[in-house]
C-alpha atoms as a PDB file:
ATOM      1  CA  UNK A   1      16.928  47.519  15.978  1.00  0.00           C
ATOM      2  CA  UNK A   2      16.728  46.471  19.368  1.00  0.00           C
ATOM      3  CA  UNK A   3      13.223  46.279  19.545  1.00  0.00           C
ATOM      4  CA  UNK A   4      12.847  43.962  15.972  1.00  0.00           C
ATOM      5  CA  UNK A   5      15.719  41.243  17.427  1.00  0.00           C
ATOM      6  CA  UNK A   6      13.342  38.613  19.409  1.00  0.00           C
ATOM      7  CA  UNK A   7      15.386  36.901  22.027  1.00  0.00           C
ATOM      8  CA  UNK A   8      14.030  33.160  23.461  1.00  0.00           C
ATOM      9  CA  UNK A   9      14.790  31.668  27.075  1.00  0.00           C
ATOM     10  CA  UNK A  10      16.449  28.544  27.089  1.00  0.00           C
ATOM     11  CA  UNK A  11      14.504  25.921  27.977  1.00  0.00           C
ATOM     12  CA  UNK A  12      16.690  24.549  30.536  1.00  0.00           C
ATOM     13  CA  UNK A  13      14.066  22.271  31.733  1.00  0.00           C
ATOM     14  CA  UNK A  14      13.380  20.366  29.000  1.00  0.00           C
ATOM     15  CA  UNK A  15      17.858  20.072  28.372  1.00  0.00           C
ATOM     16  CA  UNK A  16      17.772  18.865  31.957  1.00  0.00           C
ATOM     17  CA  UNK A  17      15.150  16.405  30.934  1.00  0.00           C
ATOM     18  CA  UNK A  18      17.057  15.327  27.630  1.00  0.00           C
ATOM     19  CA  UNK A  19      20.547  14.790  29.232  1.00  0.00           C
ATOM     20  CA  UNK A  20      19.364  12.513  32.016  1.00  0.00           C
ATOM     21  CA  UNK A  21      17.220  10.959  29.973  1.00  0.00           C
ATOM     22  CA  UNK A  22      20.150  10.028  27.401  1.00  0.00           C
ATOM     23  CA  UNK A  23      22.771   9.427  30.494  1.00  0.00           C
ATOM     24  CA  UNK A  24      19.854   6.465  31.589  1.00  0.00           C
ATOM     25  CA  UNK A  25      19.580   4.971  28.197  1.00  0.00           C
ATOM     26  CA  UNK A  26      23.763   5.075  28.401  1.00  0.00           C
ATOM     27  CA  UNK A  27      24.210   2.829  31.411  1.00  0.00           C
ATOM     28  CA  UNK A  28      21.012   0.433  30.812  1.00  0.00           C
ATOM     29  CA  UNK A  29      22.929   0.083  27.876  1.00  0.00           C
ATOM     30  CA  UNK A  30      26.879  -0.258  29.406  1.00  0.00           C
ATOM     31  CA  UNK A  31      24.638  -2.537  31.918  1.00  0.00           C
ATOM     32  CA  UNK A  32      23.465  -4.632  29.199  1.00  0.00           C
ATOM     33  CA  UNK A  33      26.945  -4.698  26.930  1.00  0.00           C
ATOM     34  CA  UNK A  34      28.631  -5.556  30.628  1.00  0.00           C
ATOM     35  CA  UNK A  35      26.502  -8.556  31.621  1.00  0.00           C
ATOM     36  CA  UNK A  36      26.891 -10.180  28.054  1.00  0.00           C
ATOM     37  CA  UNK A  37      30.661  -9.915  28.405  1.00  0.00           C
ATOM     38  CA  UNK A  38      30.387 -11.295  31.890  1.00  0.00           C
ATOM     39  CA  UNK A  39      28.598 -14.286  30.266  1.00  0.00           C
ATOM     40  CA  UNK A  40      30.986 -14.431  27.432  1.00  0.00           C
ATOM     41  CA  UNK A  41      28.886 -13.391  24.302  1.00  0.00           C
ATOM     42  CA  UNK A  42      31.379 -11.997  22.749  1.00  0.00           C
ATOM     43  CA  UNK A  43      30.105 -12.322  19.020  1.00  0.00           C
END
Protein backbone atom coordinates (compact mmCIF):
# COMPACT_ATOMS: atom_id res chain seq x y z
CA UNK A 1 0.00 0.00 0.00
CA UNK A 2 2.91 1.97 0.54
CA UNK A 3 3.96 2.09 -2.81
CA UNK A 4 0.14 3.26 -4.32
CA UNK A 5 -0.02 6.38 -1.50
CA UNK A 6 1.74 9.39 -3.58
CA UNK A 7 3.15 11.85 -1.15
CA UNK A 8 3.84 15.80 -2.51
CA UNK A 9 6.57 18.30 -1.05
CA UNK A 10 5.30 21.35 0.21
CA UNK A 11 5.94 24.04 -1.74
CA UNK A 12 7.34 26.17 0.85
CA UNK A 13 8.54 28.61 -1.63
CA UNK A 14 5.69 29.61 -3.18
CA UNK A 15 3.82 29.87 0.94
CA UNK A 16 6.83 32.06 1.62
CA UNK A 17 5.93 34.02 -1.43
CA UNK A 18 2.07 34.17 -0.54
CA UNK A 19 2.47 35.27 3.16
CA UNK A 20 4.75 38.21 2.46
CA UNK A 21 3.02 39.03 -0.28
CA UNK A 22 -0.40 39.28 1.80
CA UNK A 23 1.59 40.84 5.02
CA UNK A 24 2.59 43.89 2.16
CA UNK A 25 -0.87 44.33 0.89
CA UNK A 26 -1.78 44.44 4.97
CA UNK A 27 0.27 47.47 5.90
CA UNK A 28 -0.06 49.48 2.41
CA UNK A 29 -3.39 49.03 3.49
CA UNK A 30 -3.13 49.94 7.63
CA UNK A 31 -0.82 52.77 5.85
CA UNK A 32 -3.58 53.94 3.81
CA UNK A 33 -6.63 53.47 6.59
CA UNK A 34 -3.90 55.42 9.04
CA UNK A 35 -3.21 58.50 6.90
CA UNK A 36 -7.05 59.04 6.21
CA UNK A 37 -7.68 59.02 9.95
CA UNK A 38 -4.75 61.34 10.40
CA UNK A 39 -6.58 63.67 7.95
CA UNK A 40 -9.88 63.07 9.52
CA UNK A 41 -11.93 61.10 6.84
CA UNK A 42 -13.66 59.41 9.01
CA UNK A 43 -16.85 58.60 6.82
Amino acid sequence: MDKDKKEYKVPAGTITILVIFVLLIIALWGSAYLTLLSRGATG
